[in-house]
N, C-alpha and C. Protein backbone atom coordinates (compact mmCIF):
# COMPACT_ATOMS: atom_id res chain seq x y z
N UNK A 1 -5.09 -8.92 -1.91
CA UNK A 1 -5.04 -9.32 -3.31
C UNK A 1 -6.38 -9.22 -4.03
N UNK A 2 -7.76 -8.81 -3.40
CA UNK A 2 -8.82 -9.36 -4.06
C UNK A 2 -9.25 -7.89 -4.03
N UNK A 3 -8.50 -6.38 -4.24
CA UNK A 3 -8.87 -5.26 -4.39
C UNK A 3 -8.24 -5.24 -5.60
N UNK A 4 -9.13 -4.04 -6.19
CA UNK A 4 -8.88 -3.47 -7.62
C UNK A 4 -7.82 -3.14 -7.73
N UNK A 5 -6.89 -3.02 -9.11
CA UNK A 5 -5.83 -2.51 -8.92
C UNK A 5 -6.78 -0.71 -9.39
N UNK A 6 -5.20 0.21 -9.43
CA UNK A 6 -5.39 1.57 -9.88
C UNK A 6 -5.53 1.60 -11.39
N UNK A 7 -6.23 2.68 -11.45
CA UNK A 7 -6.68 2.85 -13.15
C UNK A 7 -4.94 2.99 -13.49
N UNK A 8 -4.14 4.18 -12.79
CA UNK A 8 -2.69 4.59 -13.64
C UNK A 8 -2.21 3.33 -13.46
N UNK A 9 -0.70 3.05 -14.40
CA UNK A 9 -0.24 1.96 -14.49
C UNK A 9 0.97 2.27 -14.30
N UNK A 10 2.05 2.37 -13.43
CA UNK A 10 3.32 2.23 -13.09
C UNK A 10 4.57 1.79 -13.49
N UNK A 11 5.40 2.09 -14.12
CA UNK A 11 6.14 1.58 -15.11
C UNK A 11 7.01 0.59 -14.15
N UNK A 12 7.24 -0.71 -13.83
CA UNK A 12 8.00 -1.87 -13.09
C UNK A 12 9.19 -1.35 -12.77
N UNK A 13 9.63 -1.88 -11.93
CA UNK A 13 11.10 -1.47 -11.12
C UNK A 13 10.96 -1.48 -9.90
N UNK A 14 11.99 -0.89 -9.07
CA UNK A 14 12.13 -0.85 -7.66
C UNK A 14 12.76 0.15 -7.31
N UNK A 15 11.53 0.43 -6.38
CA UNK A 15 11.50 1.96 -5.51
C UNK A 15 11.08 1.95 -4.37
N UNK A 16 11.95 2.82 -3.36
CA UNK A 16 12.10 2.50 -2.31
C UNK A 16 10.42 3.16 -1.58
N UNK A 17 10.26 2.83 -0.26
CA UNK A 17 9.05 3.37 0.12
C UNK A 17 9.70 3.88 1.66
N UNK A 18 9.47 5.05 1.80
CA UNK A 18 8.85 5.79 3.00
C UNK A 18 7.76 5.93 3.82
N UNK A 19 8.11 5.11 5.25
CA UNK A 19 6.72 5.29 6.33
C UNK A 19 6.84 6.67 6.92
N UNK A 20 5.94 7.31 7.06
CA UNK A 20 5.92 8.41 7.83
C UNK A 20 5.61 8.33 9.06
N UNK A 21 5.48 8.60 10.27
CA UNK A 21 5.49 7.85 11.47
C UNK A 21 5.19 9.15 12.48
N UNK A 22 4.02 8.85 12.77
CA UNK A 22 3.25 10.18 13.63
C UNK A 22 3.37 9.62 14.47
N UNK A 23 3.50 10.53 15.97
CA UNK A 23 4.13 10.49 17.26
C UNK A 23 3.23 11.36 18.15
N UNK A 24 2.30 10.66 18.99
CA UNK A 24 1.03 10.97 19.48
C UNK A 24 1.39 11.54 20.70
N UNK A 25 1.79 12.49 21.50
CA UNK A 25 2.18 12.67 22.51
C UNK A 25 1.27 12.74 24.03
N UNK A 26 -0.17 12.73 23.45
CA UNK A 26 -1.17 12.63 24.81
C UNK A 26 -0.61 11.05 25.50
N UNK A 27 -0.12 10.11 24.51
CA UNK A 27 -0.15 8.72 25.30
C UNK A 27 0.81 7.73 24.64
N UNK A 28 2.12 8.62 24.62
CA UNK A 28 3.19 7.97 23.59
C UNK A 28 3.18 7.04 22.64
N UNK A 29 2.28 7.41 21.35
CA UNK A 29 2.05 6.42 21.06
C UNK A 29 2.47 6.85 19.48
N UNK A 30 2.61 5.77 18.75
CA UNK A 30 3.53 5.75 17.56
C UNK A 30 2.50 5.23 16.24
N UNK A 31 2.24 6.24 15.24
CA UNK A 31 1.31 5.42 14.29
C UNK A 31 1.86 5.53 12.68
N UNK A 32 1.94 4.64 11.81
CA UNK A 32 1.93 5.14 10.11
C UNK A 32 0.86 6.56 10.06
N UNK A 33 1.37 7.11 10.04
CA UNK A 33 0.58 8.39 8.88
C UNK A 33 0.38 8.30 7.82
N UNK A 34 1.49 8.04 6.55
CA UNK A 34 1.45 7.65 5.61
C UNK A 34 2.87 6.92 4.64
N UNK A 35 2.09 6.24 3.65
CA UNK A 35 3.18 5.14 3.59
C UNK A 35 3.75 6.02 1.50
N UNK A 36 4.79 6.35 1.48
CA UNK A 36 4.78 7.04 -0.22
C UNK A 36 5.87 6.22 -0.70
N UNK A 37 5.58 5.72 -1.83
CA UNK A 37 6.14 4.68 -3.28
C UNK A 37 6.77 6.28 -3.86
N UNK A 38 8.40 5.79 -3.54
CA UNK A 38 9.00 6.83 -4.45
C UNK A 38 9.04 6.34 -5.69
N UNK A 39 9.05 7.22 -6.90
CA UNK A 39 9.12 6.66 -8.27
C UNK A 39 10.56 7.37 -8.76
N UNK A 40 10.57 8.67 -8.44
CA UNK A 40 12.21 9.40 -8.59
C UNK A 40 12.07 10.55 -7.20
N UNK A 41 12.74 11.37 -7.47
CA UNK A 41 13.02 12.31 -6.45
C UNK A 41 12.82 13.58 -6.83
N UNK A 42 11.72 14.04 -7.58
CA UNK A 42 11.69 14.99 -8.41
C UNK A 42 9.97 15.69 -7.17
N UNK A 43 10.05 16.38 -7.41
CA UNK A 43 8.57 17.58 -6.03
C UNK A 43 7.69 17.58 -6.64
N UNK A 44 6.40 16.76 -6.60
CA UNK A 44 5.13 16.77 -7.23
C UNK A 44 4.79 18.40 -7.33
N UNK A 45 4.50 18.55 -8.20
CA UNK A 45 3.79 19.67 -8.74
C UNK A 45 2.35 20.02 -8.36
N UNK A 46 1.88 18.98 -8.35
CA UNK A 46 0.17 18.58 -8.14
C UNK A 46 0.04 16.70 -7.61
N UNK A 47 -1.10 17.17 -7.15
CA UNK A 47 -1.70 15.51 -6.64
C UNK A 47 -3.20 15.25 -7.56
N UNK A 48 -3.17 14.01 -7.29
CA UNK A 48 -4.57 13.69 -7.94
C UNK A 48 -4.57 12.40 -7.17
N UNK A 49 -6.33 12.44 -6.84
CA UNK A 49 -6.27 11.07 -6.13
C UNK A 49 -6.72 10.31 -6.90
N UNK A 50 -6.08 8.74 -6.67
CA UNK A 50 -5.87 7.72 -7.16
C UNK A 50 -7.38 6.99 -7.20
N UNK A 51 -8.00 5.98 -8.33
CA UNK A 51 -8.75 5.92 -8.96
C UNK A 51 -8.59 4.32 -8.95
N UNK A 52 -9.71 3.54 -8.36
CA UNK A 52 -9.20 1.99 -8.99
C UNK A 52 -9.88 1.83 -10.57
N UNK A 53 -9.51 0.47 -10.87
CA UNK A 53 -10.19 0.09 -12.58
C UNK A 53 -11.44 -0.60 -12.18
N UNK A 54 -12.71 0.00 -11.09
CA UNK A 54 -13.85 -0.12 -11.09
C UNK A 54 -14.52 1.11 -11.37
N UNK A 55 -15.27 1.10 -12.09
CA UNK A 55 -15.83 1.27 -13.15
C UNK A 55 -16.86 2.66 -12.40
N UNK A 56 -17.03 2.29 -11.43
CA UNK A 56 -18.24 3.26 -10.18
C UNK A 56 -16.98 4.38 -9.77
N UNK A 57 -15.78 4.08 -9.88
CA UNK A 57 -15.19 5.43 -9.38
C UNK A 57 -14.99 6.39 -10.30
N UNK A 58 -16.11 7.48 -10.01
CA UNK A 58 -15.82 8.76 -10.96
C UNK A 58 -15.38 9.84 -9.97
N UNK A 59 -14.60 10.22 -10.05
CA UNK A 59 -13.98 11.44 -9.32
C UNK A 59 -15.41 12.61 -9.12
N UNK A 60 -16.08 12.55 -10.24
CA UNK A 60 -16.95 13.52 -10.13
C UNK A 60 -18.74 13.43 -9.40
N UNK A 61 -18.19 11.66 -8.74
CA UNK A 61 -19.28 11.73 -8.03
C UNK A 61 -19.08 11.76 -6.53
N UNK A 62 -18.04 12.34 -6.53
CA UNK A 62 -17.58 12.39 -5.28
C UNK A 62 -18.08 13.50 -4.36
N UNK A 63 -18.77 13.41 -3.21
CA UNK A 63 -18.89 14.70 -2.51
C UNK A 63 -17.56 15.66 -1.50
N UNK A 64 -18.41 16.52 -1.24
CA UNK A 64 -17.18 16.94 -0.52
C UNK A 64 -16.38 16.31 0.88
N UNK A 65 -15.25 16.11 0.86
CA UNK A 65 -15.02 15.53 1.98
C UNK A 65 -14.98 13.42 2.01
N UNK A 66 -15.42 13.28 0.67
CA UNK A 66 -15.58 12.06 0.14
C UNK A 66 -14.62 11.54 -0.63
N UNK A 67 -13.52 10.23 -0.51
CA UNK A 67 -12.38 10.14 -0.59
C UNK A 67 -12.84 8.49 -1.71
N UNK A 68 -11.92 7.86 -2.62
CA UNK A 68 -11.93 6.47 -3.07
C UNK A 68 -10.49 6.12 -2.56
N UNK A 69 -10.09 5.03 -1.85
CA UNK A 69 -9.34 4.74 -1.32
C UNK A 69 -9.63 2.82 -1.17
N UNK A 70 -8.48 2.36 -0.71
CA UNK A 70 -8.13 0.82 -0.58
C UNK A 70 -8.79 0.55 0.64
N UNK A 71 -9.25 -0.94 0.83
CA UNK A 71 -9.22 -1.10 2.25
C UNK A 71 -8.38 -2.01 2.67
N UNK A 72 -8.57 -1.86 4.04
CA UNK A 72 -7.66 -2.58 4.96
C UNK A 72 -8.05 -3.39 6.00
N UNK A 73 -7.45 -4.82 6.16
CA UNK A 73 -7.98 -5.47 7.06
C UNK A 73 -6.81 -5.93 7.90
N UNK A 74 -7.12 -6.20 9.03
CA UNK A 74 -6.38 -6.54 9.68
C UNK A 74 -5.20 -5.65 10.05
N UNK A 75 -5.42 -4.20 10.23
CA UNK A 75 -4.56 -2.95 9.99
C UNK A 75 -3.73 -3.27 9.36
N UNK A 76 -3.28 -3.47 8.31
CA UNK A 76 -2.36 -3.88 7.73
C UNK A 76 -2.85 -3.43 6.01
N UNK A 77 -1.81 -2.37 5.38
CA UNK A 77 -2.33 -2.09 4.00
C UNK A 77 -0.86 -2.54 3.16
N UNK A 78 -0.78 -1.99 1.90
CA UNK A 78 0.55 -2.86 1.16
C UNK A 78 0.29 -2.12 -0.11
N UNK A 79 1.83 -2.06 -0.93
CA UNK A 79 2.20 -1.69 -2.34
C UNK A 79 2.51 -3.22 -2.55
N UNK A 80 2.00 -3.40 -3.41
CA UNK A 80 2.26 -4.91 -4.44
C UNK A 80 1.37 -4.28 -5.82
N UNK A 81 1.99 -4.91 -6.74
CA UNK A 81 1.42 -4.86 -8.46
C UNK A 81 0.52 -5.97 -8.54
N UNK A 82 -0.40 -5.92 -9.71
CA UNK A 82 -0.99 -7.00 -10.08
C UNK A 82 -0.37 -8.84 -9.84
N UNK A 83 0.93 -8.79 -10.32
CA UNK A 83 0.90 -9.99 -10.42
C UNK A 83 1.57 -10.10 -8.96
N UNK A 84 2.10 -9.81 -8.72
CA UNK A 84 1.75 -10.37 -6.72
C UNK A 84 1.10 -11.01 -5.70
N UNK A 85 -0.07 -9.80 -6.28
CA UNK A 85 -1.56 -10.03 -5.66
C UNK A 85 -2.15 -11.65 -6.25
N UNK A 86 -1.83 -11.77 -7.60
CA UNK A 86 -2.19 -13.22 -8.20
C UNK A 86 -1.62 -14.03 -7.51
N UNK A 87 0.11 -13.90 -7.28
CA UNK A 87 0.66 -15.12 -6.71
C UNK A 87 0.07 -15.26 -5.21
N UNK A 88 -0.05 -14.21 -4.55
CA UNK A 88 -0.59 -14.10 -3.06
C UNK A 88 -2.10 -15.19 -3.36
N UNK A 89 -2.90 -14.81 -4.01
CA UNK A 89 -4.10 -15.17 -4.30
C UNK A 89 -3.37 -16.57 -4.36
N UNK A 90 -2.83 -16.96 -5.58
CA UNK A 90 -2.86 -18.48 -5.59
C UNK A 90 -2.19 -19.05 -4.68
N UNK A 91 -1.19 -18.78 -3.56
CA UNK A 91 -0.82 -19.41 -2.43
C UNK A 91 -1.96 -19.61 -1.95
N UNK A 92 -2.76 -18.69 -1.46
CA UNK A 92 -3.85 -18.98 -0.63
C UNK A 92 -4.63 -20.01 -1.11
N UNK A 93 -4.96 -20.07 -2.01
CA UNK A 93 -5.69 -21.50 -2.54
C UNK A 93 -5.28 -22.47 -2.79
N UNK A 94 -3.39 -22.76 -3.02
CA UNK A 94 -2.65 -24.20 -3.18
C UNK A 94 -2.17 -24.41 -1.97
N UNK A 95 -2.39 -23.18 -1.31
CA UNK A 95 -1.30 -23.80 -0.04
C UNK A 95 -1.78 -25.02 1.20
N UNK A 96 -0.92 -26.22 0.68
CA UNK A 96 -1.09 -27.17 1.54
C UNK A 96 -0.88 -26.88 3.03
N UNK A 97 0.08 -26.44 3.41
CA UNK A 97 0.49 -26.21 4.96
C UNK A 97 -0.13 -24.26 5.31
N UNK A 98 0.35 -23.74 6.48
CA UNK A 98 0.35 -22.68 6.49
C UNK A 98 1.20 -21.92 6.18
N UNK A 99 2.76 -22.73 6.63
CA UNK A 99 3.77 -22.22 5.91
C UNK A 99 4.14 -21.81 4.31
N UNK A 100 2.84 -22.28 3.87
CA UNK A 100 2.73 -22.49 2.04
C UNK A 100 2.37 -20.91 1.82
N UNK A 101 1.64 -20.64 2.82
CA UNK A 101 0.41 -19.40 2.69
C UNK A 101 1.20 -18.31 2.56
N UNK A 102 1.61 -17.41 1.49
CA UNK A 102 2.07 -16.27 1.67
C UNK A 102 1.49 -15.10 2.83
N UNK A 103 -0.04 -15.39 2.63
CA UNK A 103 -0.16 -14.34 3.58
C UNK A 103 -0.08 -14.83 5.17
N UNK A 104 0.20 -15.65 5.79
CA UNK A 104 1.17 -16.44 7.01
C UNK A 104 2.61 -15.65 7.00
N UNK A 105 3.24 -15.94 5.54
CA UNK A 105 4.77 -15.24 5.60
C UNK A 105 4.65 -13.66 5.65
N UNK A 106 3.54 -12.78 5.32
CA UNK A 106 3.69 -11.18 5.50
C UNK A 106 3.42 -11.21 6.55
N UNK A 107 2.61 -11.94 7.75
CA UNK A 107 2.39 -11.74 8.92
C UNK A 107 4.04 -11.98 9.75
N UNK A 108 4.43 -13.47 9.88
CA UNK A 108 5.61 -13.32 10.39
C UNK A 108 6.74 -12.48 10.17
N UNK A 109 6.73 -11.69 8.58
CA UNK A 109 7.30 -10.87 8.43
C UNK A 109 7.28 -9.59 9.28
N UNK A 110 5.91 -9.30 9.26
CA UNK A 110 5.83 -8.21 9.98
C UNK A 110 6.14 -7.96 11.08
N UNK A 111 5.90 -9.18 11.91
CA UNK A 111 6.33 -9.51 13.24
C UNK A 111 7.79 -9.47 13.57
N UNK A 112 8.63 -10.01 12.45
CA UNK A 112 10.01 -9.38 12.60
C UNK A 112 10.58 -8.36 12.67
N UNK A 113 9.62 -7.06 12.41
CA UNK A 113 9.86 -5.58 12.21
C UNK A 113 9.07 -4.80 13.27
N UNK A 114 8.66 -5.30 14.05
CA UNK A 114 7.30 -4.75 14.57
C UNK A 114 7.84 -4.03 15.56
N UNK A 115 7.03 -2.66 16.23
CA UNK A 115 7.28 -1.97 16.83
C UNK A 115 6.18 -1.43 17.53
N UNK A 116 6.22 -1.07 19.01
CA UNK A 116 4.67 -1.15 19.71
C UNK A 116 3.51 -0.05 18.45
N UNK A 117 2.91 -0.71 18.54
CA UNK A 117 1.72 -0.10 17.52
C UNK A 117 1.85 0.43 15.74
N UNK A 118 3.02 -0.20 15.90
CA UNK A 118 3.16 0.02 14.08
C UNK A 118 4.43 -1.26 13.42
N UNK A 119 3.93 -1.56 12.27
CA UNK A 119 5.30 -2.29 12.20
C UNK A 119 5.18 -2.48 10.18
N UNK A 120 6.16 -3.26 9.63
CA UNK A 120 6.66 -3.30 8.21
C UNK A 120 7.10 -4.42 7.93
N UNK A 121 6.97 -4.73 6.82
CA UNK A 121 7.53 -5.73 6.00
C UNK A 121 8.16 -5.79 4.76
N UNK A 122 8.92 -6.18 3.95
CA UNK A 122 9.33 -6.23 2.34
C UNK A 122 9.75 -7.65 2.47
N UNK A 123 8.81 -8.05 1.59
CA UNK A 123 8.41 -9.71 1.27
C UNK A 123 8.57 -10.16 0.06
N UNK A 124 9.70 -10.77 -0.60
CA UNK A 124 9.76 -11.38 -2.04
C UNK A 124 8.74 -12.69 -1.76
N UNK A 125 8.35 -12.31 -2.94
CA UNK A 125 6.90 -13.43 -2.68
C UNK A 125 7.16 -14.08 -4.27
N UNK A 126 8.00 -14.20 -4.94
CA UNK A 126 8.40 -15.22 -6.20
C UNK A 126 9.95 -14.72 -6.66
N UNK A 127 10.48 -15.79 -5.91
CA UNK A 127 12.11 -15.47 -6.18
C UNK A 127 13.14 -15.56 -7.14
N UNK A 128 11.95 -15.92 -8.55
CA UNK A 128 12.41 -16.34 -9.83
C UNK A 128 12.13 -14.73 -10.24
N UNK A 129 11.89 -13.86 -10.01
CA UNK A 129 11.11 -12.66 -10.96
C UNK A 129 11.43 -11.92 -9.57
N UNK A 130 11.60 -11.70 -8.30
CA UNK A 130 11.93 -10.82 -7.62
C UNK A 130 10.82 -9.71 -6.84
N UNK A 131 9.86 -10.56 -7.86
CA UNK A 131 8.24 -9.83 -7.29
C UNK A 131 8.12 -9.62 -5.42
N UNK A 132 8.04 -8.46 -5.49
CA UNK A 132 8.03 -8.59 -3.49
C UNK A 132 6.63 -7.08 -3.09
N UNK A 133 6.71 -7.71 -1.56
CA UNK A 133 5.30 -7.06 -1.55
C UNK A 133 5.95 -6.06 -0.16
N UNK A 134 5.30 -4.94 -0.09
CA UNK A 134 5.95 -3.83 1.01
C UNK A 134 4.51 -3.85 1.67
N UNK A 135 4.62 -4.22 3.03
CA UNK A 135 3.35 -4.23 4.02
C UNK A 135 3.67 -3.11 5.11
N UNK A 136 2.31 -2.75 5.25
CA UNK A 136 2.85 -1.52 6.82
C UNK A 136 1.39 -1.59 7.71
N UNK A 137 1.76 -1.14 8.97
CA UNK A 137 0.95 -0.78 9.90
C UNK A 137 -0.11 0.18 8.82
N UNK A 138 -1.67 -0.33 9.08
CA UNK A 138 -2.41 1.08 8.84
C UNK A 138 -2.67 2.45 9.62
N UNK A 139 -1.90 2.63 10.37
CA UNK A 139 -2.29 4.13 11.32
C UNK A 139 -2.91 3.56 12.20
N UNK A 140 -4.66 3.67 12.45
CA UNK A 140 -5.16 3.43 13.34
C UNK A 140 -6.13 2.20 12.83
N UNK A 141 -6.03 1.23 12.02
CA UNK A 141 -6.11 0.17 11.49
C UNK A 141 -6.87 -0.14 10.72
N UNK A 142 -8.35 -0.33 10.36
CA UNK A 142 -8.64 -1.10 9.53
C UNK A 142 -9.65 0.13 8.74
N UNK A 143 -10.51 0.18 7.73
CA UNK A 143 -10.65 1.23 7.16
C UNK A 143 -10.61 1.20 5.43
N UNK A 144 -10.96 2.44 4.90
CA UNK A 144 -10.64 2.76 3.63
C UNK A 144 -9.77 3.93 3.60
N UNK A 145 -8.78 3.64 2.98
CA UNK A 145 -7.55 4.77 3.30
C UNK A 145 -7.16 5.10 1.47
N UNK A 146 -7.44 6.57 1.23
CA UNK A 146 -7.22 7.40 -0.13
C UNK A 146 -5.97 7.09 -0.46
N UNK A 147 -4.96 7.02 -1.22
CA UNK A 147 -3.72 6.53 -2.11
C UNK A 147 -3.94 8.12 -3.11
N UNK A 148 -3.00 8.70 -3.33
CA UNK A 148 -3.12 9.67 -4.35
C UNK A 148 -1.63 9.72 -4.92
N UNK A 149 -1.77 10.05 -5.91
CA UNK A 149 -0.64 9.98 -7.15
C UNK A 149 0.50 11.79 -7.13
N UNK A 150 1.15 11.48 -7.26
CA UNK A 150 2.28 13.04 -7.05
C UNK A 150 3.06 12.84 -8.79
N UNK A 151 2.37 14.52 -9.16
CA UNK A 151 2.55 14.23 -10.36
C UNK A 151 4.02 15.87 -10.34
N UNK A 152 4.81 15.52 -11.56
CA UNK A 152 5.53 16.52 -11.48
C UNK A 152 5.25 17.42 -12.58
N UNK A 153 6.26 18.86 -12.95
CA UNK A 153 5.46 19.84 -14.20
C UNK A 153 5.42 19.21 -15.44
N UNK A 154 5.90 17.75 -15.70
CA UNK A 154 6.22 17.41 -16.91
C UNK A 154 4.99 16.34 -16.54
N UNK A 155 3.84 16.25 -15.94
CA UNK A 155 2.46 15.02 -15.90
C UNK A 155 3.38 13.66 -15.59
N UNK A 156 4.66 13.67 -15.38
CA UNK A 156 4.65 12.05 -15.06
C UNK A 156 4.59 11.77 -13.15
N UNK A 157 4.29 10.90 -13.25
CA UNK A 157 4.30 10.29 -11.59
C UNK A 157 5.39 10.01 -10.98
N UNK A 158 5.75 11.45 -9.84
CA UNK A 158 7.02 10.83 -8.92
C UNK A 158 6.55 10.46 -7.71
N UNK A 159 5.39 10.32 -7.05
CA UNK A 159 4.99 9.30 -6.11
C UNK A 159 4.15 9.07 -6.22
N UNK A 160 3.47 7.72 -4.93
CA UNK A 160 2.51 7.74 -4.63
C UNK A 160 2.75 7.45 -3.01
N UNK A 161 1.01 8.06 -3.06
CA UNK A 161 1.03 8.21 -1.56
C UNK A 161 -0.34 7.52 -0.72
N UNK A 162 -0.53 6.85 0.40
CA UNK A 162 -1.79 6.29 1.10
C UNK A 162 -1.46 6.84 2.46
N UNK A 163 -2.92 7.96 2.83
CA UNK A 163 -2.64 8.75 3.82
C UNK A 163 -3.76 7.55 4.83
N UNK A 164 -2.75 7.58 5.73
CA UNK A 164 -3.93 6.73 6.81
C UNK A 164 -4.53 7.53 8.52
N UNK A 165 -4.78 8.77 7.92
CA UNK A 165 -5.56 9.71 8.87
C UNK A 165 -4.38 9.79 10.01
């Protein structure tokens, strides 16, 4: 909750998300690749990577091979909107018990989904407004991982995407 949001702004609703799920075969092992926020079903045309509303990210100071991306703690990254992240934020600071703590409930969540080395969540986190938060395994865990936007021939956004190497 205490990362920037993205400069683009997302028009509200609910859309489903796709884990992609790489399959390591030296040592059977199972990781998120990447996690994409469908917006419609329409074939990006072009990508552009995603940009938070701090002020230091200029695309054009970027070197080569040099990415702006979210971080992640606790391998664990997430699609949630602004006001999510607020309510997440203010559990954490009212919450009397642990059970109060939203971020306690994305953990046990996750734990309900979990699968050796990767796992998911979809968490209504204010059940008056339906606000819910989509958590996933980060790949190989903790990190700054790029988010880029899938734009179609008409400039609007039919996904987004956070590639986690």
């Amino acid at each position: 909750p205490h990362s920037d949001p993205f400069k683009v702004t997302l028009t509200p609703g609910r859309y489903p998300v796709i884990l992609s799920i790489a399959h390591i075969q030296n040592n059977n092992d199972r990781r998120v690749a990447y996690a994409m926020l469908c917006l419609n079903r329409q074939s990006p045309a072009r990508w552009e990577i995603a940009t938070s509303s701090n002020e230091d990210e200029d695309l054009s100071s970027l070197s080569e091979g040099e990415v702006f991306g979210y971080p992640v703690d606790s391998g664990t990254g997430c699609f949630m909107d602004t006001d999510a992240a607020q309510i997440i934020d203010d559990s954490i600071s009212s919450a009397k018990t642990r059970a109060e703590d939203l971020t306690y409930q994305i953990e046990c969540a996750l734990k309900n989904n979990y699968s050796p080395t990767w796992d998911w969540a979809n968490l209504c986190v204010d059940s008056s407004t339906q606000i819910n938060v989509i958590a996933f395994h980060s790949g190989w865990g903790d990190g700054i991982y790029p988010t880029y936007f899938g734009y179609d021939a008409e400039n609007k956004i039919v996904n987004v995407i956070t590639v986690f190497f």
